[in-house]
PDB file of N, CA and C in Angstrom:
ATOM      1  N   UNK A   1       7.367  17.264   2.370  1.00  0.00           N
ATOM      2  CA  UNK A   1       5.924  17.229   2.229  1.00  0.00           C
ATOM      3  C   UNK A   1       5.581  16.912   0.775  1.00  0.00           C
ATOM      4  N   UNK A   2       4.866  15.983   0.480  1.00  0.00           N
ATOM      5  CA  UNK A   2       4.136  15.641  -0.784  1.00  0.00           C
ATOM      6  C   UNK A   2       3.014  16.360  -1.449  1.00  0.00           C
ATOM      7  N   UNK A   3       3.335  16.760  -2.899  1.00  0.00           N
ATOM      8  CA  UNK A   3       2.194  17.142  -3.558  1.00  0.00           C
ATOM      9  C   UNK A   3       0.611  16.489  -3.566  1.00  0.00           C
ATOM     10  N   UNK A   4      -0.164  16.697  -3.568  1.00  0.00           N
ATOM     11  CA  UNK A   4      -1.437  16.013  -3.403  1.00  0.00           C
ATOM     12  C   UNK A   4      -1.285  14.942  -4.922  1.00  0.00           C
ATOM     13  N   UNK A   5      -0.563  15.572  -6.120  1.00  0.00           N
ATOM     14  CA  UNK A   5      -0.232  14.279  -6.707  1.00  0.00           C
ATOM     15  C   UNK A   5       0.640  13.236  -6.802  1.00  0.00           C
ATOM     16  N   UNK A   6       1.850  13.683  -5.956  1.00  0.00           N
ATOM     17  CA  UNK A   6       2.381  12.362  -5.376  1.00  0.00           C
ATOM     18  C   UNK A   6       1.817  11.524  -4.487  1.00  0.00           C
ATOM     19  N   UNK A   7       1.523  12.098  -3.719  1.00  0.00           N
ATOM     20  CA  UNK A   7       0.348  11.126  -2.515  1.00  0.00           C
ATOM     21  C   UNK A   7      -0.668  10.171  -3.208  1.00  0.00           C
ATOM     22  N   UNK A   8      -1.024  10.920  -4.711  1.00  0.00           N
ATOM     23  CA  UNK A   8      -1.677  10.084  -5.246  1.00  0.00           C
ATOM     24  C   UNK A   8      -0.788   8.915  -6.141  1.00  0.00           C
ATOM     25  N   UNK A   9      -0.531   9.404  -6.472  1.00  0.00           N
ATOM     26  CA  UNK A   9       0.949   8.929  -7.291  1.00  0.00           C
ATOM     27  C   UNK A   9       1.549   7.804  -6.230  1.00  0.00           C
ATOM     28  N   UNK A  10       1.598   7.880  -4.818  1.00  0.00           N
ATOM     29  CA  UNK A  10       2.120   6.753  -3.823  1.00  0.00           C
ATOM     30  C   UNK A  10       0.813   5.769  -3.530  1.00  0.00           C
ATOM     31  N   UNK A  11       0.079   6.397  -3.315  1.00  0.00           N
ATOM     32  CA  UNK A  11      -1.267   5.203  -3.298  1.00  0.00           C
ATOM     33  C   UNK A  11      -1.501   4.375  -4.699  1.00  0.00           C
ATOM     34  N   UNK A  12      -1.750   4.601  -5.580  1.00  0.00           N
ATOM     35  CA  UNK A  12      -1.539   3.998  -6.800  1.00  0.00           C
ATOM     36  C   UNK A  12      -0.624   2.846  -6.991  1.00  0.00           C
ATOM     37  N   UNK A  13       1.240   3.091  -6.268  1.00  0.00           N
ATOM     38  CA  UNK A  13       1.846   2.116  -6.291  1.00  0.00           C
ATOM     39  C   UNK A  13       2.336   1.415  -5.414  1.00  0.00           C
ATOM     40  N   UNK A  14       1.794   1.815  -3.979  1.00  0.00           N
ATOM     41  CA  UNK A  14       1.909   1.129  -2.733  1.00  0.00           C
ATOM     42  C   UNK A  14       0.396  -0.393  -2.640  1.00  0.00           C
ATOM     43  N   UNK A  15      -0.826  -0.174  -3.819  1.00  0.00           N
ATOM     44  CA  UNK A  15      -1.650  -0.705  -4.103  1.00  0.00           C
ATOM     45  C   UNK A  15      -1.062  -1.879  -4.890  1.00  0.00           C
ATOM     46  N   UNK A  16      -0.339  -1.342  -6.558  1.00  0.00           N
ATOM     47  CA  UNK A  16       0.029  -2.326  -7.599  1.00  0.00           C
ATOM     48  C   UNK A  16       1.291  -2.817  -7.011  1.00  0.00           C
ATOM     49  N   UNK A  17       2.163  -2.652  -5.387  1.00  0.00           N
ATOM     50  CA  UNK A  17       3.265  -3.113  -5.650  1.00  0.00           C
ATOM     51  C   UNK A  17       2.253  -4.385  -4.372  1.00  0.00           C
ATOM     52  N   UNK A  18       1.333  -4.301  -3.816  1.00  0.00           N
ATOM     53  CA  UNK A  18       0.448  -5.341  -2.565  1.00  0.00           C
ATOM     54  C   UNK A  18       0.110  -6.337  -3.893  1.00  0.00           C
ATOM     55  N   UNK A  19      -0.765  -5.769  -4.800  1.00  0.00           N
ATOM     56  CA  UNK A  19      -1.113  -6.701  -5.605  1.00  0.00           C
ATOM     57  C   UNK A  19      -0.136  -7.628  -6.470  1.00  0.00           C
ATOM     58  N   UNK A  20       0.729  -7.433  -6.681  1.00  0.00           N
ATOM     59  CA  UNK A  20       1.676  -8.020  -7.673  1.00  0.00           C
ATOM     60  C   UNK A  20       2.228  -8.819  -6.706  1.00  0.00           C
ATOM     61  N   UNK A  21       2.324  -8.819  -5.397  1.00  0.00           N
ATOM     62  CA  UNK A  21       2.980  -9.787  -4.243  1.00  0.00           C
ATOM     63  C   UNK A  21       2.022 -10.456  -3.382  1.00  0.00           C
ATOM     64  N   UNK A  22       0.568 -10.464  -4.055  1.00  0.00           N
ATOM     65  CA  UNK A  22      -0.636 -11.168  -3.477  1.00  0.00           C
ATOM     66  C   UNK A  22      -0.511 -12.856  -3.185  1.00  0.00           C
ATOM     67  N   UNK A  23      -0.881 -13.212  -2.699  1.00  0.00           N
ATOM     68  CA  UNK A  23      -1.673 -12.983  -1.394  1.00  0.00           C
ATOM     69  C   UNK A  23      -0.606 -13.092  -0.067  1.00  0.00           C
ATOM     70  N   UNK A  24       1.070 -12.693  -0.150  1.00  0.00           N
ATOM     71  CA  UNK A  24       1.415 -12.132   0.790  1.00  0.00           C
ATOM     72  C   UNK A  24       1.481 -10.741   1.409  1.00  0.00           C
ATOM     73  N   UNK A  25       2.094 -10.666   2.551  1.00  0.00           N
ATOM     74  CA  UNK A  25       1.666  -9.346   3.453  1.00  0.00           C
ATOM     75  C   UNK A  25       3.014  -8.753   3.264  1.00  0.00           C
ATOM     76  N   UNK A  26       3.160  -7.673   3.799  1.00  0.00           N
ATOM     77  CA  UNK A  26       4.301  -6.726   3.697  1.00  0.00           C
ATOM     78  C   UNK A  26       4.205  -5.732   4.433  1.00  0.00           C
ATOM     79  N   UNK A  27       5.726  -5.362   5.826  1.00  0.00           N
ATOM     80  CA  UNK A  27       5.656  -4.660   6.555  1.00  0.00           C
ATOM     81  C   UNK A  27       5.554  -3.123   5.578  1.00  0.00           C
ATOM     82  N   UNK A  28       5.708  -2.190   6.609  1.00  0.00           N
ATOM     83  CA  UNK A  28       5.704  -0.693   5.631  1.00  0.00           C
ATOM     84  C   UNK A  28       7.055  -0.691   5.000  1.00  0.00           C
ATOM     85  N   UNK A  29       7.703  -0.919   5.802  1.00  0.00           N
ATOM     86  CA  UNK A  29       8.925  -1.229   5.168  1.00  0.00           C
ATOM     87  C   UNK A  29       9.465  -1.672   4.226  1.00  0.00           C
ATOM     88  N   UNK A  30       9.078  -2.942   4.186  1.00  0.00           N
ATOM     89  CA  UNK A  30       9.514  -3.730   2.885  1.00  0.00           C
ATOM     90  C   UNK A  30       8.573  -3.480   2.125  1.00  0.00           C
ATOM     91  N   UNK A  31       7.551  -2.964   2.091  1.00  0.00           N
ATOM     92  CA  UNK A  31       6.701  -2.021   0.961  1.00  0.00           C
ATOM     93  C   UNK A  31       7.582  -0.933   0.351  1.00  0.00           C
ATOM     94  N   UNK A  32       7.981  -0.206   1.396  1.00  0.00           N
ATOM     95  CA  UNK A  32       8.269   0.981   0.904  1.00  0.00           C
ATOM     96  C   UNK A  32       9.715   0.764  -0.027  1.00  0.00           C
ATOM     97  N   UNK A  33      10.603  -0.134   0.454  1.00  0.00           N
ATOM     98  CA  UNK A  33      11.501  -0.893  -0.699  1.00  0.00           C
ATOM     99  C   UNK A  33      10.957  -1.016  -2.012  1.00  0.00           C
ATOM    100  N   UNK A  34       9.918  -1.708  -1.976  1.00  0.00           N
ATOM    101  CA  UNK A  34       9.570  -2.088  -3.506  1.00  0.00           C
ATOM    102  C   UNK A  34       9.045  -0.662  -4.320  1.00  0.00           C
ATOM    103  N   UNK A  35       8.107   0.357  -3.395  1.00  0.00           N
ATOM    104  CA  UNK A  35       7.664   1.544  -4.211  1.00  0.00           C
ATOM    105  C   UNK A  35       8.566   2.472  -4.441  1.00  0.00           C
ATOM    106  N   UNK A  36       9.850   2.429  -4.031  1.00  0.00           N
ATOM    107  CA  UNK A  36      10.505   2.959  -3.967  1.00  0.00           C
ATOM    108  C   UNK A  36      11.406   3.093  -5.392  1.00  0.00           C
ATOM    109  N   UNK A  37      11.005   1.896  -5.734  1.00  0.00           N
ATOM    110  CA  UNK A  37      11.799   1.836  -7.329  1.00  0.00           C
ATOM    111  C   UNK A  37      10.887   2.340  -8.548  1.00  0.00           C
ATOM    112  N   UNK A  38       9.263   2.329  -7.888  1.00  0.00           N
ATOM    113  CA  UNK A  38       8.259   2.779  -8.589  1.00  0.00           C
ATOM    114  C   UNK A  38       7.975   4.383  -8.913  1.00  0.00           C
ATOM    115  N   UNK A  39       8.202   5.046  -8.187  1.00  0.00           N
ATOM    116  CA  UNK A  39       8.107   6.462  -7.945  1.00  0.00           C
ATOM    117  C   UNK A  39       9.160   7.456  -7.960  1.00  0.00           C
ATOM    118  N   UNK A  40       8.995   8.722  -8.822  1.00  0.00           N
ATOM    119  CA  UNK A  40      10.540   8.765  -9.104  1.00  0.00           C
ATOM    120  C   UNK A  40      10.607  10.575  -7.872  1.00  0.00           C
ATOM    121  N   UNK A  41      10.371   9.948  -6.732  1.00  0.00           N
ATOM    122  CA  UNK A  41      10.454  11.525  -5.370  1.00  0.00           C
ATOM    123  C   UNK A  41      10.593  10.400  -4.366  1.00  0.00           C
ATOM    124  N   UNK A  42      10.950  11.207  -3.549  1.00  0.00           N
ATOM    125  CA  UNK A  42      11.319  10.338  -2.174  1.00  0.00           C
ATOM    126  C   UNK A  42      10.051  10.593  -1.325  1.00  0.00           C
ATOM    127  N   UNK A  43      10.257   9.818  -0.284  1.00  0.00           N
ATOM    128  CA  UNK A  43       9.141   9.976   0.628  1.00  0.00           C
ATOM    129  C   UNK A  43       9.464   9.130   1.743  1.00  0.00           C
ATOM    130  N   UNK A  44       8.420   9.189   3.155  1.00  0.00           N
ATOM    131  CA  UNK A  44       9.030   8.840   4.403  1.00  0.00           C
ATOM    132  C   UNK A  44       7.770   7.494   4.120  1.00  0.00           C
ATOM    133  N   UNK A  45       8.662   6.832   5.292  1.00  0.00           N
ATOM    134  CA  UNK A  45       7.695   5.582   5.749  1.00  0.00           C
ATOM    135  C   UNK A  45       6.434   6.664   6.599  1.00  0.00           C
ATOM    136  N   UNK A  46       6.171   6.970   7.026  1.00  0.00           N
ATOM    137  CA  UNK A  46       4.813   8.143   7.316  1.00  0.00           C
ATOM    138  C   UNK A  46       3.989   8.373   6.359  1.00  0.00           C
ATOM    139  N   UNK A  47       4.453   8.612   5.382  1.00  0.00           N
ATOM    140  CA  UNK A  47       3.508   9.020   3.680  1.00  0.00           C
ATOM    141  C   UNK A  47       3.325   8.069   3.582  1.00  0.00           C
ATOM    142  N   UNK A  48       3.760   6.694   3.281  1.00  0.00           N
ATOM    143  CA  UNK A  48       3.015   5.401   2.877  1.00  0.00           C
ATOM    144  C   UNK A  48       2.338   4.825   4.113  1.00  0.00           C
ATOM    145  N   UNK A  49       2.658   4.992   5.258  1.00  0.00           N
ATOM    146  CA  UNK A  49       1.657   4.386   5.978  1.00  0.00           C
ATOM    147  C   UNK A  49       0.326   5.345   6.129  1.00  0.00           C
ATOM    148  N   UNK A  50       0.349   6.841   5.720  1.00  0.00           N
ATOM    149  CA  UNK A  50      -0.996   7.570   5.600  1.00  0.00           C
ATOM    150  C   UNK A  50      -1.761   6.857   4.412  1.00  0.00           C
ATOM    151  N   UNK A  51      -0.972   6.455   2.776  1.00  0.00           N
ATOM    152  CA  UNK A  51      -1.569   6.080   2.062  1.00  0.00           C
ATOM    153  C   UNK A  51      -2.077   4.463   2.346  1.00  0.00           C
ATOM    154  N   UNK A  52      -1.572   3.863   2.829  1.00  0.00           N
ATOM    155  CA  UNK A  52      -2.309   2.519   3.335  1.00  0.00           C
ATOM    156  C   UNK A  52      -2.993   2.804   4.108  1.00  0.00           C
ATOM    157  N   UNK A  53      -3.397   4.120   4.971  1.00  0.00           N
ATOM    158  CA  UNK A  53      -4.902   4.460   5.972  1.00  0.00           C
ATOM    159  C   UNK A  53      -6.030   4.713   4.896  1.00  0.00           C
ATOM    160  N   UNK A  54      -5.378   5.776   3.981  1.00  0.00           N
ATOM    161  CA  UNK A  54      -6.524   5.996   2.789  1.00  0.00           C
ATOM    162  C   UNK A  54      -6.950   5.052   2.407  1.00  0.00           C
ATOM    163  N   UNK A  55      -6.477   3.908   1.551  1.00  0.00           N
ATOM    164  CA  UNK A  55      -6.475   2.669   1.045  1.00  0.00           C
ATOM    165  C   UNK A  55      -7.644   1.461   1.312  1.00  0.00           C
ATOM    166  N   UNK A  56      -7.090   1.420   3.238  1.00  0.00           N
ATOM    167  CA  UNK A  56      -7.931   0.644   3.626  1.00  0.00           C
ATOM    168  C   UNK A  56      -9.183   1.245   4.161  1.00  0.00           C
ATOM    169  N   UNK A  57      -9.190   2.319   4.217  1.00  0.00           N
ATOM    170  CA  UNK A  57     -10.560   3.728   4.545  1.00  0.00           C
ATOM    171  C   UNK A  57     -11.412   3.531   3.452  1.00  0.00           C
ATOM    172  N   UNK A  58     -10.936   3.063   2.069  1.00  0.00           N
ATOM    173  CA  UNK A  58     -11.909   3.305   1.066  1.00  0.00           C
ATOM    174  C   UNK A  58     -12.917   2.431   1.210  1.00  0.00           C
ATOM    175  N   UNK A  59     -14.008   2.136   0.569  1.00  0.00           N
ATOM    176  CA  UNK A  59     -15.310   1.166   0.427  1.00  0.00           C
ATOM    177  C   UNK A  59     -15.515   0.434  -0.867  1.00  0.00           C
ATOM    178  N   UNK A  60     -15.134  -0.249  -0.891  1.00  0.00           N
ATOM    179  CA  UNK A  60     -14.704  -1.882   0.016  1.00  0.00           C
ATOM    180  C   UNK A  60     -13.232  -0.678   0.033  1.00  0.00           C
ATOM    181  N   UNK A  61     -12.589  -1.771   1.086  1.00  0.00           N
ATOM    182  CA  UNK A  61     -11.209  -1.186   1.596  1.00  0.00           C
ATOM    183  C   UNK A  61     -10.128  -2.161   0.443  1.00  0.00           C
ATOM    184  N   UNK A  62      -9.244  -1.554  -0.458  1.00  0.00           N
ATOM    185  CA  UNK A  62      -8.663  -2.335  -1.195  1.00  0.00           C
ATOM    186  C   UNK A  62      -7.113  -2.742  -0.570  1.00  0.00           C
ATOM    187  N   UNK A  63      -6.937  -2.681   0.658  1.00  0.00           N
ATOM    188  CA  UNK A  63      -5.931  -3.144   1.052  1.00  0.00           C
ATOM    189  C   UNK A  63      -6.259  -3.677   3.095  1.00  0.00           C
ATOM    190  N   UNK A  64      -5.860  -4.608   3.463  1.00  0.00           N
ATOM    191  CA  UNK A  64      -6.242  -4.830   4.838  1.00  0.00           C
ATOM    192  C   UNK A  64      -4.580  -4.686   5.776  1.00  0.00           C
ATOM    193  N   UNK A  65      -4.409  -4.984   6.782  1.00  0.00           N
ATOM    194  CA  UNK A  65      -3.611  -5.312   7.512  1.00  0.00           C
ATOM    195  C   UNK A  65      -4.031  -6.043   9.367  1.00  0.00           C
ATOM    196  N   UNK A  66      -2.943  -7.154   9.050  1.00  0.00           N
ATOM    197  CA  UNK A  66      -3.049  -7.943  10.063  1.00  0.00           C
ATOM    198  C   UNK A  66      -2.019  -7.666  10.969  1.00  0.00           C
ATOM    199  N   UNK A  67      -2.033  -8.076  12.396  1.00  0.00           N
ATOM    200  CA  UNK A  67      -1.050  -7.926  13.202  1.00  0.00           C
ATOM    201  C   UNK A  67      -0.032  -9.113  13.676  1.00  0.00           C
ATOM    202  N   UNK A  68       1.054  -9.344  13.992  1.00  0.00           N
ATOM    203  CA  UNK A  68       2.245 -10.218  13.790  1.00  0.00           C
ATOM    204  C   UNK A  68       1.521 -11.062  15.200  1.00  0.00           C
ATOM    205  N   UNK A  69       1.147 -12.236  15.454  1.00  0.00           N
ATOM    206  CA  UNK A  69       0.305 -12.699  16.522  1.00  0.00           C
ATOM    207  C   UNK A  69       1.136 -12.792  17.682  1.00  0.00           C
ATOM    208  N   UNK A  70       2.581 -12.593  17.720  1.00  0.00           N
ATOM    209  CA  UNK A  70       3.104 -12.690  18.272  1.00  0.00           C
ATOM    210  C   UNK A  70       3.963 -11.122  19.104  1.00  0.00           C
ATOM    211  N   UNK A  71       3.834 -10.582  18.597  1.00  0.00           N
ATOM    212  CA  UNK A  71       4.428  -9.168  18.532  1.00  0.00           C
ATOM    213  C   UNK A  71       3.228  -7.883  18.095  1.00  0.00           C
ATOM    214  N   UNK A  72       3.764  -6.893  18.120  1.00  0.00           N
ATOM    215  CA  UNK A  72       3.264  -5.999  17.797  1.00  0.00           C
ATOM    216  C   UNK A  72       3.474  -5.413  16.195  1.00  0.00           C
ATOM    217  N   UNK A  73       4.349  -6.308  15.253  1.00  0.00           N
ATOM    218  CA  UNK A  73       4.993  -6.203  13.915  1.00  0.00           C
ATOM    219  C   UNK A  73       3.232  -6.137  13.219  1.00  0.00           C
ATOM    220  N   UNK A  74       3.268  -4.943  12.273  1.00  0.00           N
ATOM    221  CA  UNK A  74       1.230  -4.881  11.169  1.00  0.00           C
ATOM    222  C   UNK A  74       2.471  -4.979  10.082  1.00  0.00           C
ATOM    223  N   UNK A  75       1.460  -6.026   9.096  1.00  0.00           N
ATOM    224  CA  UNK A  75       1.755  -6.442   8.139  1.00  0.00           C
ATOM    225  C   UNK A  75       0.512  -5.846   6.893  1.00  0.00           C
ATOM    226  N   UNK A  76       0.920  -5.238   5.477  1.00  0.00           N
ATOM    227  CA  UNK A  76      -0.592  -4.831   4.871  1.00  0.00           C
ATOM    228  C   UNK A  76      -0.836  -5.741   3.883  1.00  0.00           C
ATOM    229  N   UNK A  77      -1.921  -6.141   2.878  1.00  0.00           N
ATOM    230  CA  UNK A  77      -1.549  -6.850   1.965  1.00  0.00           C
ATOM    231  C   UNK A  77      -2.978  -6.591   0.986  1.00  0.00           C
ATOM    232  N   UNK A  78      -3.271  -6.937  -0.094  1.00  0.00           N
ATOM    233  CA  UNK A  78      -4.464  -6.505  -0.937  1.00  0.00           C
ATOM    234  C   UNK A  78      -5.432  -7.142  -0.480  1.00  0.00           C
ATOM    235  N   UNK A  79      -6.470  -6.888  -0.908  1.00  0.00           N
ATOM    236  CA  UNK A  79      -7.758  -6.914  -0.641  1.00  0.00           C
ATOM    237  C   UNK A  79      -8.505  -8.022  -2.481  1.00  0.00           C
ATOM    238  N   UNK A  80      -9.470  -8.726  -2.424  1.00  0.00           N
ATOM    239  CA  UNK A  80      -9.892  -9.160  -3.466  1.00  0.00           C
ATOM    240  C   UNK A  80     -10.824  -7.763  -4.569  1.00  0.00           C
ATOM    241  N   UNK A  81     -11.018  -6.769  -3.180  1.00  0.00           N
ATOM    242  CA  UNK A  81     -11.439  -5.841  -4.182  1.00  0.00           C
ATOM    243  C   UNK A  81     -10.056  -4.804  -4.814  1.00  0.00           C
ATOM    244  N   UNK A  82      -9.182  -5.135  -3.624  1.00  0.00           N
ATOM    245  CA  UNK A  82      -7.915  -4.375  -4.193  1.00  0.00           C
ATOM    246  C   UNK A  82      -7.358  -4.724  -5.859  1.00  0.00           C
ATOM    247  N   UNK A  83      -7.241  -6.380  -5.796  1.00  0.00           N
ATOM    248  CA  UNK A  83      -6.686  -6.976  -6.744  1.00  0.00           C
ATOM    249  C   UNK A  83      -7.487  -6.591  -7.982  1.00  0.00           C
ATOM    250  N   UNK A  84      -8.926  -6.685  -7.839  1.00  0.00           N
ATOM    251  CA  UNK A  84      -9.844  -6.336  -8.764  1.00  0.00           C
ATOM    252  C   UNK A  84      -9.962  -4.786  -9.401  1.00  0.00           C
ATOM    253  N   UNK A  85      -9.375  -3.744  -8.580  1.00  0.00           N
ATOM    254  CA  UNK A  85      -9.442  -2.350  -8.977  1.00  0.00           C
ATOM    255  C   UNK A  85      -8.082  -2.535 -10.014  1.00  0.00           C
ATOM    256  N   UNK A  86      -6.799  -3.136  -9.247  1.00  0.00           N
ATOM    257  CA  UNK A  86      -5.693  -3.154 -10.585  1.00  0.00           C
ATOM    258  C   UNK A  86      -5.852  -3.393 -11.695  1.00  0.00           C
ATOM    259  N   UNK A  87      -6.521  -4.830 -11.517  1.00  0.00           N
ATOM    260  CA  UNK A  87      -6.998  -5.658 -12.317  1.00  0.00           C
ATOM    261  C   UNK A  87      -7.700  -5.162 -13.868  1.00  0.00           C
ATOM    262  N   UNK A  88      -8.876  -4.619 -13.369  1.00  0.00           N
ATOM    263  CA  UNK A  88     -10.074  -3.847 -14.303  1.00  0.00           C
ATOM    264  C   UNK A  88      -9.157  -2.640 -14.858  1.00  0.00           C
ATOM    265  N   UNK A  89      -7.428  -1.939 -14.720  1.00  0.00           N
ATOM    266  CA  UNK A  89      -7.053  -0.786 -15.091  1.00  0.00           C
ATOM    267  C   UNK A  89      -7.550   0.222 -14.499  1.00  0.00           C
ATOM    268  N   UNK A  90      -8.484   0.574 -12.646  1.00  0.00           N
ATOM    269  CA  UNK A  90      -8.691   1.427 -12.198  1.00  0.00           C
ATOM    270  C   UNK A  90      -7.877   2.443 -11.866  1.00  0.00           C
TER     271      UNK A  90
END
């Protein structure tokens, strides 16, 4: 179980690791690869897919996800307001 500041601490870099690989998408998975080098606690693919619910819950939503048109594979990826919150040092 995650501290309420790791959770924050995982949203923060499940955000800057979408933006830095903009404007492609990324399963949770291969997300969770890349944050994984970012964050120094472990965590389940469950914790990052709660923080990509937060994410895209916010207003504007700074991260979206599409579905594989073929399959059932969700892919997430930033948002222009996403890119813009990194961006500005939010």
């Amino acid at each position: 179980m995650l501290t309420h500041e790791q959770k924050e601490e995982l949203r923060h870099a499940a955000l800057e690791a979408l933006v830095i690989r903009a404007p492609a998408a990324l399963s949770v998975r291969q997300l969770a690869r890349a944050v994984k080098k970012e964050v120094p606690f472990l965590f389940e693919e469950t914790d990052l897919t709660a923080a990509l619910a937060i994410l895209h819950g916010h207003l504007p939503p700074l991260v979206m996800s599409t579905n594989d048109e073929l399959g059932s594979s969700q892919y997430w990826s930033a948002t222009t307001p996403g890119v813009l919150f990194i961006e500005r040092g939010n």
